[in-house]
Protein backbone atom coordinates (compact mmCIF):
# COMPACT_ATOMS: atom_id res chain seq x y z
CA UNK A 1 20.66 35.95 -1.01
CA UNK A 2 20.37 35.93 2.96
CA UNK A 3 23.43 33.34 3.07
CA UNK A 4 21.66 30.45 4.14
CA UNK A 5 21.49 26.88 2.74
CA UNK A 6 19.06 24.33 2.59
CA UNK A 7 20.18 20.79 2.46
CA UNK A 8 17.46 17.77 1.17
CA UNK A 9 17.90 14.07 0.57
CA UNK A 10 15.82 14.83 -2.45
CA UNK A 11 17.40 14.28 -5.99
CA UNK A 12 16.02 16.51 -8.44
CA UNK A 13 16.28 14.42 -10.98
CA UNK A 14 14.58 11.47 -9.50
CA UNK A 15 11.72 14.31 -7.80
CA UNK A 16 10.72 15.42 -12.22
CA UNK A 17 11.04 11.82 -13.18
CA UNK A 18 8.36 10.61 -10.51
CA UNK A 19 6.16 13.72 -10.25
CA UNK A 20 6.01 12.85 -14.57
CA UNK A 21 5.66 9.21 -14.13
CA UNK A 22 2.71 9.47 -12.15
CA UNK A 23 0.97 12.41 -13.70
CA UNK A 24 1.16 10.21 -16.76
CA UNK A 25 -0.31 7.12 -15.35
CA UNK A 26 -2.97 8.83 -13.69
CA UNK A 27 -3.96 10.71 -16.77
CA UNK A 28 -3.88 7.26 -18.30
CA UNK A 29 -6.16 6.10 -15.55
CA UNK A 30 -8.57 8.86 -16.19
CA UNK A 31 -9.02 8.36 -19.82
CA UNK A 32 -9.11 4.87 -19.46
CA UNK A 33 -12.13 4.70 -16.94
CA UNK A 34 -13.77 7.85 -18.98
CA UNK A 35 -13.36 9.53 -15.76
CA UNK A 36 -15.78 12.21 -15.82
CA UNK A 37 -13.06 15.11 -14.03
CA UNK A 38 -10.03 14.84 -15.59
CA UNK A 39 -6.80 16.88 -13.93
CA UNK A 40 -6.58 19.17 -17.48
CA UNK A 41 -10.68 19.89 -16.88
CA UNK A 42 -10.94 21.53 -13.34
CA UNK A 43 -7.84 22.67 -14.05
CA UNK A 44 -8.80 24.94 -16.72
CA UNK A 45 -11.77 25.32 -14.39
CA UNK A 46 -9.69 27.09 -11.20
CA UNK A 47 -7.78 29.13 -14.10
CA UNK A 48 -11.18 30.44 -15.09
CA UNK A 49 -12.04 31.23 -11.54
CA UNK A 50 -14.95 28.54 -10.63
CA UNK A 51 -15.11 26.57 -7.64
CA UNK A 52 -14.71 23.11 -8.11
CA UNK A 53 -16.71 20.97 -5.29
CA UNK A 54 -14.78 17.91 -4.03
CA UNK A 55 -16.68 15.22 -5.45
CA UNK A 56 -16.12 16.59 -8.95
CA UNK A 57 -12.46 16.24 -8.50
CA UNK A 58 -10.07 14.43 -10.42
CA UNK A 59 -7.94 11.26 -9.71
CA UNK A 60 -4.83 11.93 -7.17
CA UNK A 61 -1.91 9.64 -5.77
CA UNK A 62 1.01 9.86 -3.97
CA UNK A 63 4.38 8.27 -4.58
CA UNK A 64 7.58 8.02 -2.09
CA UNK A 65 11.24 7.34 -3.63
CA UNK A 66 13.37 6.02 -0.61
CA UNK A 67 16.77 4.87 -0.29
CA UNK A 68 17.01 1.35 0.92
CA UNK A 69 20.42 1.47 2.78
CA UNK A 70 19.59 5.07 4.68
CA UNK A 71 15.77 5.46 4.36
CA UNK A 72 16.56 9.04 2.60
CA UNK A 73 13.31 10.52 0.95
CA UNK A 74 14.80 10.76 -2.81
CA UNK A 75 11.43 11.51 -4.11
CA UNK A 76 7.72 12.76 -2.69
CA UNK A 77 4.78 13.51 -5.00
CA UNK A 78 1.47 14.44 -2.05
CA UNK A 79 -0.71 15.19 -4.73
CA UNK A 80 -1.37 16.28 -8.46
CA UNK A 81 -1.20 20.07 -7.95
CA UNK A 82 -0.12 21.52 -4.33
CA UNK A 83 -2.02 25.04 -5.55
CA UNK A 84 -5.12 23.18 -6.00
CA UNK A 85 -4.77 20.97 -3.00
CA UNK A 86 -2.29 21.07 0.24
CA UNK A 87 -2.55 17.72 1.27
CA UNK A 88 0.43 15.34 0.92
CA UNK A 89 -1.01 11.78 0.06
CA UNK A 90 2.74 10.19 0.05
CA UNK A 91 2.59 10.75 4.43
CA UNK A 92 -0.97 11.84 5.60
CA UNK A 93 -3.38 9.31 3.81
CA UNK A 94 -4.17 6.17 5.24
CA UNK A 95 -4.88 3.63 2.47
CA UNK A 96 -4.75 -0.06 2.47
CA UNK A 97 -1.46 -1.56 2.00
CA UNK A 98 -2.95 -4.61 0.38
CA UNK A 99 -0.37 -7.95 -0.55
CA UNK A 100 2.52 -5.22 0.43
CA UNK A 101 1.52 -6.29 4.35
CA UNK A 102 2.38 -9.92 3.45
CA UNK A 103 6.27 -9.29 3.90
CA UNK A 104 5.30 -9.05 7.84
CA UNK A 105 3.44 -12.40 7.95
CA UNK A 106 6.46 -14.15 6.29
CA UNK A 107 9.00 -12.51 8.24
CA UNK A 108 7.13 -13.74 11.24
CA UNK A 109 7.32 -17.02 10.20
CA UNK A 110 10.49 -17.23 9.37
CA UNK A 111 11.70 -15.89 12.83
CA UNK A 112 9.40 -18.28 14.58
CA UNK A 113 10.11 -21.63 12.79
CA UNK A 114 9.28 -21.44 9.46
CA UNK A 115 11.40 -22.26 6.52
CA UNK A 116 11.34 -21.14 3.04
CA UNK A 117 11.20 -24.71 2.07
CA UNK A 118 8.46 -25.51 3.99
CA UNK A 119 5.43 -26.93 2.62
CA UNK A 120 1.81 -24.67 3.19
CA UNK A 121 -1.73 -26.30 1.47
CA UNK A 122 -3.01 -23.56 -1.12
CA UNK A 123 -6.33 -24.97 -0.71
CA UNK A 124 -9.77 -23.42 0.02
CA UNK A 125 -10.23 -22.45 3.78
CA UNK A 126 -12.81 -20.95 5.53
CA UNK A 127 -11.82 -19.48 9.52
CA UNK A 128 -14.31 -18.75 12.31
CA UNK A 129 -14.76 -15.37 13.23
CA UNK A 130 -15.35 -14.68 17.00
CA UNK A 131 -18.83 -13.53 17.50
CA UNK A 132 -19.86 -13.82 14.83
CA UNK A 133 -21.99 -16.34 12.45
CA UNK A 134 -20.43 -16.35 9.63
CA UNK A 135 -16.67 -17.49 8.47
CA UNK A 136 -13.61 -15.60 6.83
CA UNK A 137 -13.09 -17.10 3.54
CA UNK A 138 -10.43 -15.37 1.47
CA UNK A 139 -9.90 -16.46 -1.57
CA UNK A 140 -6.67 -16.24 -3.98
CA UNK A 141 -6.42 -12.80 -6.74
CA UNK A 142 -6.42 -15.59 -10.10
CA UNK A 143 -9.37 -17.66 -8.27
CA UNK A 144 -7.27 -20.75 -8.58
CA UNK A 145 -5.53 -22.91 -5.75
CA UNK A 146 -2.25 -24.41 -6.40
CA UNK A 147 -2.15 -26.97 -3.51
CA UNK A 148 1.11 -27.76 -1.97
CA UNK A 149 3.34 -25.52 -2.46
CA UNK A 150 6.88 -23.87 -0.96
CA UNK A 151 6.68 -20.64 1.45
CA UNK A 152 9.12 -19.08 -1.12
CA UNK A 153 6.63 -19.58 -3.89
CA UNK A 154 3.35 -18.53 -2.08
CA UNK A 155 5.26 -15.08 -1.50
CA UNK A 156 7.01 -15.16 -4.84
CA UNK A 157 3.54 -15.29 -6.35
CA UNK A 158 1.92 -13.31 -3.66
CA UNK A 159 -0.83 -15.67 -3.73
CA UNK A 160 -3.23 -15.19 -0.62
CA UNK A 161 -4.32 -18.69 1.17
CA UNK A 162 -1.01 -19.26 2.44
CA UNK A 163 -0.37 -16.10 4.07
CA UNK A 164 -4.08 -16.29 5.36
CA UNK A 165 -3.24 -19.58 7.04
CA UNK A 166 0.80 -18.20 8.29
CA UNK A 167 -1.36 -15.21 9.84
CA UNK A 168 -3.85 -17.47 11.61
CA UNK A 169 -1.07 -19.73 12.74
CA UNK A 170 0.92 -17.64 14.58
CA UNK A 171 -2.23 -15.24 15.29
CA UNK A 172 -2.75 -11.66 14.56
CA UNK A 173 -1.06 -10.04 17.40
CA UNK A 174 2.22 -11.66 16.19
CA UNK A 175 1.93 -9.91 12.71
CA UNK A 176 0.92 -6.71 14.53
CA UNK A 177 4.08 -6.99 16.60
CA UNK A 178 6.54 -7.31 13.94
CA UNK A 179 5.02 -4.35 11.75
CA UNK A 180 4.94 -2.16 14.67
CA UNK A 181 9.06 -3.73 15.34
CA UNK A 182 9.70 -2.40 11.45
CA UNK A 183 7.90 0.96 11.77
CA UNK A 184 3.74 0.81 11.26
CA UNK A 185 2.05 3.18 13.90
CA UNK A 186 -1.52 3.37 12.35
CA UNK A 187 -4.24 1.49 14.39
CA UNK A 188 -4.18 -2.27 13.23
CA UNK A 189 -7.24 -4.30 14.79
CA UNK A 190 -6.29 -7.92 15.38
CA UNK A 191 -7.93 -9.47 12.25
CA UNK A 192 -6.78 -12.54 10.09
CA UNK A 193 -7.29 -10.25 7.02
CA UNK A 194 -4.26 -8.06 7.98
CA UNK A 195 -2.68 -10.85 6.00
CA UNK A 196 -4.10 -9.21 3.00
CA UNK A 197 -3.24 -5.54 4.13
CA UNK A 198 -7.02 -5.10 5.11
CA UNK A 199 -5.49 -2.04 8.02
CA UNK A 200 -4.96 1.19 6.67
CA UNK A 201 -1.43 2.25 7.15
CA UNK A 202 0.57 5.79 5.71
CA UNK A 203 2.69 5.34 2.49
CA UNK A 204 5.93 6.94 4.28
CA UNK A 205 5.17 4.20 6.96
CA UNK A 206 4.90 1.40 4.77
């Protein structure tokens, strides 16, 4: 009514689908695990005018829709309920970005020698740590090792010895470097296991 427009890269559309999608799942979640706060319980709680403490809370998430070609925010979910809680999850929590970091280690090695083709031992290692007397040994999400096998098919599968070995290879710092180059600003320590997304990063970041 005062003349003035407001113009977002959000599309509606996408915003319900996402803000349903993961109310859904994380309802699903909460039944599933028997959680003992579910989202409809305090709910019904803050309409009834009790305080809910934070450990009694209920699951929450945060999701981030972005356009590939522009990096336009389609879609942003912070939280479950911004009335109950103000704090955006999708671009102030740090989490763990987990086998999503592995995309840095392989683009370093590809831009430092590396080919997709190459060949990389999926075999049980166990790395030094500085300092310290005891060794890093990661081991792979399905407990098996596949041996010898193609870059292109240790990232395809996501499996974890052969980015642990890239990452110690061409050393931390390296990895560091190139997710700083593509837009991470949390605090990453120079560890081996930021192969495995063991920093905490920012969802909008990542």
């Amino acid at each position: 009514r005062d003349g003035l427009t407001v113009e977002t890269t959000i599309d509606p559309a996408a915003q319900l689908l996402t803000e349903e999608e993961m109310e859904a799942y994380l309802s699903y979640l909460e039944e599933r695990m028997a959680y003992p706060n579910t989202y409809a319980s305090v709910t019904a709680r803050f309409e009834a005018g009790q305080q809910v403490p934070a450990r009694e809370q209920y699951l929450q998430g945060g999701v981030l829709l972005l356009d590939p070609q522009n990096g336009a925010i389609r879609a942003m979910v912070g939280g479950r309920d911004f009335t109950q809680s103000e704090y955006n999850r999708a671009v102030q929590a740090p989490r763990q970005p987990g086998s999503a970091f592995k995309l840095f280690v392989y683009l370093a090695a590809i831009e430092n020698g590396f080919a997709p083709s190459d060949m990389i031992l999926d075999t049980p290692v166990s790395i030094p740590l500085p300092g310290q007397n005891k060794s890093y040994r990661p081991r792979n999400h399905s407990g098996k090792f596949l041996g010898e096998i193609t870059l292109r098919e240790a990232l395809a599968q996501s499996i974890n010895i052969p980015a642990v070995k890239l990452t110690h290879r061409l050393g931390p710092a390296m990895i560091i470097d190139y997710a700083r180059r593509l837009g991470i600003e949390s605090p990453l320590p120079p560890v081996i296991s930021h192969a495995l997304g063991a920093g905490d990063v920012t969802l909008l970041e990542l």
